[in-house]
Structures are given as structure tokens and as C-alpha cells.
C-alpha atoms as a PDB file:
ATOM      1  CA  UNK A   1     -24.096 -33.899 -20.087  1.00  0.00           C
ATOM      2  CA  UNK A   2     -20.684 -32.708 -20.829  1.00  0.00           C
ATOM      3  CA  UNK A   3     -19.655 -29.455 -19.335  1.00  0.00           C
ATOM      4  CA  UNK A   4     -17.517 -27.648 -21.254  1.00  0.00           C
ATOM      5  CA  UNK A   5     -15.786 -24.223 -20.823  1.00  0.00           C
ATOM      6  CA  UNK A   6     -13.638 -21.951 -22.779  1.00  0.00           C
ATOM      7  CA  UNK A   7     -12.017 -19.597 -20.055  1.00  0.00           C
ATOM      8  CA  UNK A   8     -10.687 -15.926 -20.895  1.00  0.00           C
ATOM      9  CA  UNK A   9      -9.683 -15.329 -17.041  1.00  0.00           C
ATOM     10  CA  UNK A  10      -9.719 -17.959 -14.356  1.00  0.00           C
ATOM     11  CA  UNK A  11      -9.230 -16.954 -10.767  1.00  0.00           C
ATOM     12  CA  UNK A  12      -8.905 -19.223  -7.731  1.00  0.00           C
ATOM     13  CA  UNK A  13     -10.935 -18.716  -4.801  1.00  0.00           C
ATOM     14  CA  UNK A  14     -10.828 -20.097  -0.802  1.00  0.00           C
ATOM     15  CA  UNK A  15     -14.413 -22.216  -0.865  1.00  0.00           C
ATOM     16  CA  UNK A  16     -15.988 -21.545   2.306  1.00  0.00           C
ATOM     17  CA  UNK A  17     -18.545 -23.566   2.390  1.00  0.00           C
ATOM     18  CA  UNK A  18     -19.239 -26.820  -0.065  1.00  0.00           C
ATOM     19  CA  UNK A  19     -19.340 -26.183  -3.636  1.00  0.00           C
ATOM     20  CA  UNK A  20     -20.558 -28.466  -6.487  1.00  0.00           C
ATOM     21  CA  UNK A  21     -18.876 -28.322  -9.479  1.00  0.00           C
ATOM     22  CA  UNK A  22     -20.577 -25.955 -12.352  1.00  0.00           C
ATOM     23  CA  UNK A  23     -22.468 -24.098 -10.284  1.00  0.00           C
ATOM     24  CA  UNK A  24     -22.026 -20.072  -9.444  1.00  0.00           C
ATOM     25  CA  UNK A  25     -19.597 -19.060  -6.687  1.00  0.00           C
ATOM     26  CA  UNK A  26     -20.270 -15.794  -4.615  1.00  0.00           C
ATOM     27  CA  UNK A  27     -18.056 -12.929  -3.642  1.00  0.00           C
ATOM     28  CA  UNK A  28     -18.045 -14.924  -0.145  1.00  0.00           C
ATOM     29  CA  UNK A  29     -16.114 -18.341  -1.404  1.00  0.00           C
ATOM     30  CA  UNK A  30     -19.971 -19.967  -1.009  1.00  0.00           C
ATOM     31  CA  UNK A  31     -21.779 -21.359  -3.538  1.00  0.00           C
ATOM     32  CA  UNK A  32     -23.905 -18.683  -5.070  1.00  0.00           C
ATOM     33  CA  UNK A  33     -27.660 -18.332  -3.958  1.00  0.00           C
ATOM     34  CA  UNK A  34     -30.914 -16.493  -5.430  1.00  0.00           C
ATOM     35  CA  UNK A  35     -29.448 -13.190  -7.037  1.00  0.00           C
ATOM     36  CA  UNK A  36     -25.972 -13.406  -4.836  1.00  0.00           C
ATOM     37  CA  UNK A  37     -22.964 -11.132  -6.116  1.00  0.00           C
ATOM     38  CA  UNK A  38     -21.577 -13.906  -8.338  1.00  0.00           C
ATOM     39  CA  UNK A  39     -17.737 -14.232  -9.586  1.00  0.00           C
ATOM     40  CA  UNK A  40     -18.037 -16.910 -11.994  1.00  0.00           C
ATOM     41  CA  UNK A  41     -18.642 -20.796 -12.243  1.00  0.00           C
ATOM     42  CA  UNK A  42     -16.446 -23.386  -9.802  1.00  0.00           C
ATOM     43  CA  UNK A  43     -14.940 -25.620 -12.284  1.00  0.00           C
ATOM     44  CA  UNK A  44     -14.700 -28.268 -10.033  1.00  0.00           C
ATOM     45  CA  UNK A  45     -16.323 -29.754  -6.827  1.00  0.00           C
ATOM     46  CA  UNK A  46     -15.055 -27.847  -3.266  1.00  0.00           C
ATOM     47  CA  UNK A  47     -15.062 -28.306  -0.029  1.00  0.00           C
ATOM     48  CA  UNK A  48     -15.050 -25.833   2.563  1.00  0.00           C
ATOM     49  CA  UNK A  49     -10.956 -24.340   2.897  1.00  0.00           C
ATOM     50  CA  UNK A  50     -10.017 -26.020  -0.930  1.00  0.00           C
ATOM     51  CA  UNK A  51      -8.724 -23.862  -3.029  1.00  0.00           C
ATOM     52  CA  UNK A  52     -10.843 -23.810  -6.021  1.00  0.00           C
ATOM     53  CA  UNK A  53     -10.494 -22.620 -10.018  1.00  0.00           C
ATOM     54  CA  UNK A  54     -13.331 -20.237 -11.169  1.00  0.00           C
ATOM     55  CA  UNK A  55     -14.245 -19.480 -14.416  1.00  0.00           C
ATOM     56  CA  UNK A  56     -14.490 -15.545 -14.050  1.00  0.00           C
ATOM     57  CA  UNK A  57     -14.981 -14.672 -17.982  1.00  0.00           C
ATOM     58  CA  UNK A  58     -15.428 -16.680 -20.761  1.00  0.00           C
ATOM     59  CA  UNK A  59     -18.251 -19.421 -21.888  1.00  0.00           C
ATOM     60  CA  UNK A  60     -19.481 -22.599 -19.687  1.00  0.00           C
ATOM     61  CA  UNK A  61     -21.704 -25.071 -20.142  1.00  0.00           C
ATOM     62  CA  UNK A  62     -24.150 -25.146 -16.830  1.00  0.00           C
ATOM     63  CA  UNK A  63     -27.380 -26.920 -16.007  1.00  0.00           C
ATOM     64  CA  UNK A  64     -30.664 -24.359 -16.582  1.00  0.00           C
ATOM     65  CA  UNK A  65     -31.831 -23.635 -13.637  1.00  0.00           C
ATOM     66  CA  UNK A  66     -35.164 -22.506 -15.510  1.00  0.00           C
ATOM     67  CA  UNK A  67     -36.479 -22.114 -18.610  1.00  0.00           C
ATOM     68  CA  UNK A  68     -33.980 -19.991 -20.549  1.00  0.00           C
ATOM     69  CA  UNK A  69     -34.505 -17.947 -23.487  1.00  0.00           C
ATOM     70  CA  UNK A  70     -31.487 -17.467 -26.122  1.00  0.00           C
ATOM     71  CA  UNK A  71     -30.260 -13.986 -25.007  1.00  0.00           C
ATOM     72  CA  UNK A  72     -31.628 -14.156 -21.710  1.00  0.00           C
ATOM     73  CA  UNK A  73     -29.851 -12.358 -18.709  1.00  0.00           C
ATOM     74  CA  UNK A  74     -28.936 -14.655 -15.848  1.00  0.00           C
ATOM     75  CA  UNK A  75     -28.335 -14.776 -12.707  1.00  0.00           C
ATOM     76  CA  UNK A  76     -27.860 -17.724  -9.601  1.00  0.00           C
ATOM     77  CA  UNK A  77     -30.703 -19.410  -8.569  1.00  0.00           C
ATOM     78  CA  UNK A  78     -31.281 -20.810  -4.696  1.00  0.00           C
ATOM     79  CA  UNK A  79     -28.835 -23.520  -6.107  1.00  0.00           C
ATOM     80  CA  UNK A  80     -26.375 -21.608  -8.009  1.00  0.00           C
ATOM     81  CA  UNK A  81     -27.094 -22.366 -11.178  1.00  0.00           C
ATOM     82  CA  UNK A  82     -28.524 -19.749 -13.826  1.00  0.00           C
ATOM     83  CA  UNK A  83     -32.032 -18.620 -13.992  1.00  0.00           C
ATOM     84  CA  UNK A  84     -33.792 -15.509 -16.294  1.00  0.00           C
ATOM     85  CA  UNK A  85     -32.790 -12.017 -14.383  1.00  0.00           C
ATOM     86  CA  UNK A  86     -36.463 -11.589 -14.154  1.00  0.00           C
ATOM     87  CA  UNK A  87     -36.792  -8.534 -11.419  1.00  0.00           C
ATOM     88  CA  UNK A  88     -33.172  -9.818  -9.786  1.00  0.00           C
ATOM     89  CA  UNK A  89     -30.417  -7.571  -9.980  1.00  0.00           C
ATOM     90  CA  UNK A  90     -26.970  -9.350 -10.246  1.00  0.00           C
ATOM     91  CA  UNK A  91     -26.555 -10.150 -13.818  1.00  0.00           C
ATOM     92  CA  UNK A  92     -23.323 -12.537 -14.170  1.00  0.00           C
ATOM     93  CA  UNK A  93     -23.963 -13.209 -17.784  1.00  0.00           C
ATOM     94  CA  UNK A  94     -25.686 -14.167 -20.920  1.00  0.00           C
ATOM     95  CA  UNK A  95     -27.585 -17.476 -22.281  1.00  0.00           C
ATOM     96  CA  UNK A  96     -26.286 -18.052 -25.529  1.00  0.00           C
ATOM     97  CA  UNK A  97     -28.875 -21.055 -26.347  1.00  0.00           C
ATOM     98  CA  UNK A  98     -32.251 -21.774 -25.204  1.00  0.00           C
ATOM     99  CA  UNK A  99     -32.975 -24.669 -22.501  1.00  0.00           C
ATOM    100  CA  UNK A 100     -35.356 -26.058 -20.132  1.00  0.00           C
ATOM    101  CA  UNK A 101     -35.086 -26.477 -16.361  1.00  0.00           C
ATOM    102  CA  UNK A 102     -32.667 -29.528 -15.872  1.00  0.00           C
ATOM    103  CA  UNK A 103     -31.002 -29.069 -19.458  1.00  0.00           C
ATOM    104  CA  UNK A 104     -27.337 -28.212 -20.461  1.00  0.00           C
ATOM    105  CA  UNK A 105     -27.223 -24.117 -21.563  1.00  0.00           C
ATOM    106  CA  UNK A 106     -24.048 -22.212 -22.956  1.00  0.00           C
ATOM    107  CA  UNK A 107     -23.750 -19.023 -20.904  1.00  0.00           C
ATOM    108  CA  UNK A 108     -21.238 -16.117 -21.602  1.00  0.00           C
ATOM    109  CA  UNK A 109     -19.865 -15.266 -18.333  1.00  0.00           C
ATOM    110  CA  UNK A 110     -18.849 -11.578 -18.115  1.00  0.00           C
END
């Protein structure tokens, strides 16, 4: 899958703890987990004390977490990647295409 990203604002933040590449970053430096306070996507792998580039706003191609719905809130799963908001309460963004669990989805970051 390529994963591609058109970035409005891109902010660098101390990793600390591992971080794979794509996948949501919390308010902490750590990689995002179920409904964390997210501050965008790392755009590249990170390991604990790197200093790493995160998409903050703007569009990213991520791997669905879950079945996604065109439209659908997201926010991090257990792995940091996006999920439906469901009953969770730390929206980071929109799906702007549909997907299933495993598949590439286009989400507005915002």
C-alpha cells in the first residue's frame, strides 16, 4: 500500500516510546492507544528519544483499523490506527473513503 499524505501543518514531536510509521501519536510522544488524545499521524518509524515529524492537519493515507464508513468519525484504536468513534470520545478526524479492517483509508486529519 502506498501511504500518502498531503500535510497543512507538520509538527515534530520527542517519541517516547516506539512508534511505527502511519500510525496515531498521543499528546504523550507514545504511539496512540484506544481513544488516546491524538496529535496527528507519525510520518515515519520512531524510536523512543527520536525526534519525529507528525502530520497534525491535513490528509493521510492509514491502514483501517476497522470497518470504516465514508464520513465516519475516527479515532486510535489499541494500535493507533483509526477506527469508527463509536461511543469513544477523541475524534482526530474524518474517513474520506470507505475500507475494511487491514485496508488503505484516506482520513482528513483536523
Amino acid at each position: 500500500m502506498a501511504h500518502t499524505h498531503i500535510a497543512a501543518l507538520t509538527i515534530t514531536r520527542r517519541a517516547a516510546g516506539s512508534i511505527a510509521a502511519h500510525h496515531f501519536v498521543d499528546v504523550h510522544g507514545q504511539q496512540a492507544a484506544a481513544d488516546a488524545k491524538v496529535v496527528g499521524v507519525a510520518l515515519t518509524d520512531a524510536l523512543p528519544g527520536d525526534d519525529v515529524p507528525v502530520l497534525a492537519v491535513g490528509q493521510i493515507t492509514m491502514t483501517a483499523g476497522a470497518a470504516i464508513t465514508a464520513g465516519d468519525a475516527v479515532v486510535s484504536n489499541a494500535s493507533g490506527l483509526p477506527v469508527p468513534q463509536g461511543s469513544a470520545s477523541n475524534v482526530i478526524g474524518m474517513a474520506l473513503d470507505a475500507a475494511n479492517p487491514g485496508e488503505p483509508v484516506t482520513i482528513l486529519i483536523r
